[in-house]
N, C-alpha and C. Protein backbone atom coordinates (compact mmCIF):
# COMPACT_ATOMS: atom_id res chain seq x y z
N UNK A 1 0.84 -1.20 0.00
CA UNK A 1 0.00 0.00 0.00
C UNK A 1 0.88 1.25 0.00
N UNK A 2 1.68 1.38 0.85
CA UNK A 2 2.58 2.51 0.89
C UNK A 2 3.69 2.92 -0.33
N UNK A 3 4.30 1.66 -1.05
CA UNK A 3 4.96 1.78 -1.67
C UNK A 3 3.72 2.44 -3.38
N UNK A 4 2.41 2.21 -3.59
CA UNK A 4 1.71 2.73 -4.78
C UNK A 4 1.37 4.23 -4.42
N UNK A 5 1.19 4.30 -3.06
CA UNK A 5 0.74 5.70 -2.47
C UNK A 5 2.47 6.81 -2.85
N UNK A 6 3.44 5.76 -2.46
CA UNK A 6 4.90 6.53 -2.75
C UNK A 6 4.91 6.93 -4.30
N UNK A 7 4.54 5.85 -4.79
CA UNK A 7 4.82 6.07 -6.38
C UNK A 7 3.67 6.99 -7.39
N UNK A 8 2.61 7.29 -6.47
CA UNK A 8 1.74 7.63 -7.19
C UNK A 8 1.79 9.62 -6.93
N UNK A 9 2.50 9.89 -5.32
CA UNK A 9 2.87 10.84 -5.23
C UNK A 9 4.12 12.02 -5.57
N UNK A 10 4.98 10.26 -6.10
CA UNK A 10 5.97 10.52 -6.75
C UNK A 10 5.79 11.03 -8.24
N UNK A 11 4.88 10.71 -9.27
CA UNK A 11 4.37 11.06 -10.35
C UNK A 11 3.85 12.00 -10.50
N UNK A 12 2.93 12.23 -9.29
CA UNK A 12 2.32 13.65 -9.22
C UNK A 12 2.82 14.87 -9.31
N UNK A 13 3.85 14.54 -8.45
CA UNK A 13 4.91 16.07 -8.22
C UNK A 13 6.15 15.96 -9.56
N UNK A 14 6.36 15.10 -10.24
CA UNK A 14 6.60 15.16 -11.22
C UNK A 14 5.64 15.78 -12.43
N UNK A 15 4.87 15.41 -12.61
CA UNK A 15 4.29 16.08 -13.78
C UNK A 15 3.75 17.35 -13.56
N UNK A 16 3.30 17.76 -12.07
CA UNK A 16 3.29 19.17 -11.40
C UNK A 16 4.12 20.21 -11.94
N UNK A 17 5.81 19.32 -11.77
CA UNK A 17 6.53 20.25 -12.11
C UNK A 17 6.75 20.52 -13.24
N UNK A 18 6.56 19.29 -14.55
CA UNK A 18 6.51 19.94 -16.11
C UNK A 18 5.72 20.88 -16.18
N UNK A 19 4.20 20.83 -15.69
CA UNK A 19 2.92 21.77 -15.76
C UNK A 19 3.83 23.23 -15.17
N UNK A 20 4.86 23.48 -14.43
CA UNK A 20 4.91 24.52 -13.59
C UNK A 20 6.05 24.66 -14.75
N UNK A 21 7.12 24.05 -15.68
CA UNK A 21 8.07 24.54 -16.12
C UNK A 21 7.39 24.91 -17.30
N UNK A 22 6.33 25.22 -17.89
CA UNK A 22 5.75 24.96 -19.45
C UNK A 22 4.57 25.86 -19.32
N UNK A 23 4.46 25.94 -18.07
CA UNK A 23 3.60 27.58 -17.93
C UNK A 23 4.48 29.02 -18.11
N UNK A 24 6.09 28.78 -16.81
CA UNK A 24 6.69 29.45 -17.27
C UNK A 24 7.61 29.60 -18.48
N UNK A 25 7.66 28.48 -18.83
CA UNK A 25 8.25 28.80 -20.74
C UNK A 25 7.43 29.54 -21.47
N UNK A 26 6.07 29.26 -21.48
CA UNK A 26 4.90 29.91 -22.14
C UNK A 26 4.58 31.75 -22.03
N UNK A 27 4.84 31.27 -20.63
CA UNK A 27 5.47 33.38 -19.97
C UNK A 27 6.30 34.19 -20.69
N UNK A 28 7.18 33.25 -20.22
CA UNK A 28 8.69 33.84 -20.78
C UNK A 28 9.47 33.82 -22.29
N UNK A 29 8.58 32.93 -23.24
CA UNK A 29 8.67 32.81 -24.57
C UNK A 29 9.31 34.22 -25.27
N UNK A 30 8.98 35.44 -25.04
CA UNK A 30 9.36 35.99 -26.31
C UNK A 30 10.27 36.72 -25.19
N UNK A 31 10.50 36.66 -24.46
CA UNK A 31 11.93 37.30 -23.55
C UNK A 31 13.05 35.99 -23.83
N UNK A 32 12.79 34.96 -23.94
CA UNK A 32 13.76 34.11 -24.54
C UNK A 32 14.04 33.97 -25.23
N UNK A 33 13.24 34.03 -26.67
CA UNK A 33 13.82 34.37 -27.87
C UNK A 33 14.56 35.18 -28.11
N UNK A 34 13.92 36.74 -27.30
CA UNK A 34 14.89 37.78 -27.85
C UNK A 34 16.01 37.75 -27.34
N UNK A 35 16.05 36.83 -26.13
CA UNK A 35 17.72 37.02 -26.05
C UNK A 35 18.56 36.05 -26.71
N UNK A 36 17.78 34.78 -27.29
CA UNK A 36 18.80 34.05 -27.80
C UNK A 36 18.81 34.24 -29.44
N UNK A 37 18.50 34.75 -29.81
CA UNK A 37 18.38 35.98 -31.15
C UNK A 37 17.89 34.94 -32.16
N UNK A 38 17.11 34.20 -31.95
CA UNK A 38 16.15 33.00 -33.17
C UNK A 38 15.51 33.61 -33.37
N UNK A 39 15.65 34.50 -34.97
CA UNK A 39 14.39 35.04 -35.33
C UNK A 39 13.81 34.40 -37.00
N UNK A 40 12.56 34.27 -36.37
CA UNK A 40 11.65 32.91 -37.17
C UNK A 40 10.24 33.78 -37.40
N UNK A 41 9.89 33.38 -38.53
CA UNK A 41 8.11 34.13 -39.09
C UNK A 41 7.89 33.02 -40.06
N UNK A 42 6.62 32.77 -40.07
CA UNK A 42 5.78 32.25 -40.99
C UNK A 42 5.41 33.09 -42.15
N UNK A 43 5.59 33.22 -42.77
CA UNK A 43 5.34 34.08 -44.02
C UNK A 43 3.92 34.05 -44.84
N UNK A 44 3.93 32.50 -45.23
CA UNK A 44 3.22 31.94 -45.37
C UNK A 44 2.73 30.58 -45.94
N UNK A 45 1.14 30.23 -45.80
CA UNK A 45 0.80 28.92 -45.80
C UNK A 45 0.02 28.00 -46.54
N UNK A 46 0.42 27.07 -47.44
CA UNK A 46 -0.76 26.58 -48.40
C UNK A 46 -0.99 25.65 -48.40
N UNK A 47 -2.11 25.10 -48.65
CA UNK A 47 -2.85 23.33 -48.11
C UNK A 47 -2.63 23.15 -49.68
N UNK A 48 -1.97 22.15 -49.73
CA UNK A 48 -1.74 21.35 -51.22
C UNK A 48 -2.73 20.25 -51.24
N UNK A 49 -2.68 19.41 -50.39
CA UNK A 49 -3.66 18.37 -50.43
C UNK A 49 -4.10 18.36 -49.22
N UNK A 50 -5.37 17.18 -48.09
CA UNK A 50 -5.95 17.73 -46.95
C UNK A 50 -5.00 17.14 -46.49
N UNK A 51 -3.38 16.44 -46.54
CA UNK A 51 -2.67 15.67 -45.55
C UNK A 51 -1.26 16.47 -45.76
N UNK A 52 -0.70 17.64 -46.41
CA UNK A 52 0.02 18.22 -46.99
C UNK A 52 -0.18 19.62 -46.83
N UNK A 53 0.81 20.45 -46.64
CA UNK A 53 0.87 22.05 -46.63
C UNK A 53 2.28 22.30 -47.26
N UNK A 54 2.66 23.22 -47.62
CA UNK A 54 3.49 23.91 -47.84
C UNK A 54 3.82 25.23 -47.07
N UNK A 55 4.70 25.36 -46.30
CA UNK A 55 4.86 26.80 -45.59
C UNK A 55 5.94 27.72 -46.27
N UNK A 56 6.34 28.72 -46.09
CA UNK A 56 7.04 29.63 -46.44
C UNK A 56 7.68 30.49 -45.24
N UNK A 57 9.13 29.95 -44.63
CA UNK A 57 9.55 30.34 -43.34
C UNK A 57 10.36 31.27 -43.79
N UNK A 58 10.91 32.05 -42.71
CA UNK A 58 11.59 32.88 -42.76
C UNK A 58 12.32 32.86 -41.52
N UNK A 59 13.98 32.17 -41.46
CA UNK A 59 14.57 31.53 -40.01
C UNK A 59 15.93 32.56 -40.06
N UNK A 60 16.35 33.13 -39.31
CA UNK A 60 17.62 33.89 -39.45
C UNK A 60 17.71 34.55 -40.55
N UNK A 61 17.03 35.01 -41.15
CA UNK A 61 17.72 35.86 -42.69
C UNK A 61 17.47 34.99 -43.68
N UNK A 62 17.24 33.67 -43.77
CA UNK A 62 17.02 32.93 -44.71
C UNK A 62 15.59 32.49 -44.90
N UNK A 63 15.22 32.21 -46.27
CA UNK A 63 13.62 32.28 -46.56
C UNK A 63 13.56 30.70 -47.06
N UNK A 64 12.87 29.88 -46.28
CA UNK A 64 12.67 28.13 -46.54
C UNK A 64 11.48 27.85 -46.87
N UNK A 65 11.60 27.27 -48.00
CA UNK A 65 10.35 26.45 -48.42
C UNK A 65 9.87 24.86 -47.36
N UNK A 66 9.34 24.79 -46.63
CA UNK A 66 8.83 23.57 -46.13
C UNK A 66 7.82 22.46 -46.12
N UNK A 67 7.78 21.46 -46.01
CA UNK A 67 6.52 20.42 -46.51
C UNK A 67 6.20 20.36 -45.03
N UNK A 68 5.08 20.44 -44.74
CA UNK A 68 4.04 19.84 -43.25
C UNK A 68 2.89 18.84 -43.63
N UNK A 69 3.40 17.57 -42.94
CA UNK A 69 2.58 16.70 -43.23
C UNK A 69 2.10 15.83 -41.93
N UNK A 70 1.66 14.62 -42.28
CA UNK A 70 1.58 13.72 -41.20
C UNK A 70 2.58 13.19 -40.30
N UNK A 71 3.98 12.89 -41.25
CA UNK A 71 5.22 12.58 -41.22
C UNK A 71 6.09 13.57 -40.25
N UNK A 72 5.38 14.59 -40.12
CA UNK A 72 6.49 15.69 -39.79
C UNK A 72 7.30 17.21 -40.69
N UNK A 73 8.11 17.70 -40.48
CA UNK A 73 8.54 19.21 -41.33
C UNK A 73 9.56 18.57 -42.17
N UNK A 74 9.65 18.97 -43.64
CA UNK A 74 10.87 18.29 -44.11
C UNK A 74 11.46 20.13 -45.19
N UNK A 75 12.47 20.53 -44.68
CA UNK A 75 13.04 21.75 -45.35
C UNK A 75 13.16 21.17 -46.72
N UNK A 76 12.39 21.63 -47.94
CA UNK A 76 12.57 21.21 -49.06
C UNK A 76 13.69 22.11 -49.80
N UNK A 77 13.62 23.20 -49.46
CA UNK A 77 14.95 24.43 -49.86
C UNK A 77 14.67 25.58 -49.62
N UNK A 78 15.98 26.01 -49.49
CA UNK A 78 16.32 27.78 -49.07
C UNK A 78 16.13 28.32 -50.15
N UNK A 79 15.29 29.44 -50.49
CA UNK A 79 15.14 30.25 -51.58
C UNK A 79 15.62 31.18 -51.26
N UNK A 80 15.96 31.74 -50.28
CA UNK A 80 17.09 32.87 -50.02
C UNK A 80 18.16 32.76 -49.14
N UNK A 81 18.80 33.28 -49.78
CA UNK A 81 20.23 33.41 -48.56
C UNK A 81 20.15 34.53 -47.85
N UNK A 82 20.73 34.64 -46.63
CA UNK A 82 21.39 35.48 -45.34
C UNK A 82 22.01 36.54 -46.08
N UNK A 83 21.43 38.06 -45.86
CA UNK A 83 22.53 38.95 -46.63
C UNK A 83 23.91 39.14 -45.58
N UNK A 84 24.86 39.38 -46.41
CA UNK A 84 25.90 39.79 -45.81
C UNK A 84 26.07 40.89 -45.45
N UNK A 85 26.80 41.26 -43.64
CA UNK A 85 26.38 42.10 -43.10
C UNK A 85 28.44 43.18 -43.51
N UNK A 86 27.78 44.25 -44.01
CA UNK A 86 29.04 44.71 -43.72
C UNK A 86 29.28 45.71 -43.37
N UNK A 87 30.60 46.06 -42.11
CA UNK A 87 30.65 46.53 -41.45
C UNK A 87 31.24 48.28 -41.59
């Protein structure tokens, strides 16, 4: 008895604490980005078929064509490059 009551309180306060780290990620989202300088936009989005999209990202300076499917994101290609910064 004690040892399911251990384990069941043990789980609890575990997943407590994802719930408590993923609220504050959710807070703190765009104060983290901006400091770790990932800058990302959706540009934009097109349903090719109902299991298929096509997006149009925009990740660091570079502009990516992407497939979104069932499967997951697959970068099909960079249509732009990163301009060069000069000083």
């Amino acid at each position: 008895m004690t040892t399911s009551l251990t384990y069941l309180l043990s789980t609890g306060i575990f997943v407590g604490g994802l719930a408590v780290v993923a609220l504050v990620l959710l807070r703190y989202r765009d104060r983290l980005q901006a400091k770790f300088g990932v800058q990302s936009a959706v540009r934009s989005i097109v349903q090719v078929t109902p299991q298929a999209r096509l997006a149009l990202v925009e990740v660091e300076g570079m502009t990516v064509l992407c497939a979104l499917g069932r499967d997951g994101i697959t970068a099909m290609e960079i249509v732009t490059q990163p301009q060069e910064r000069t000083i």
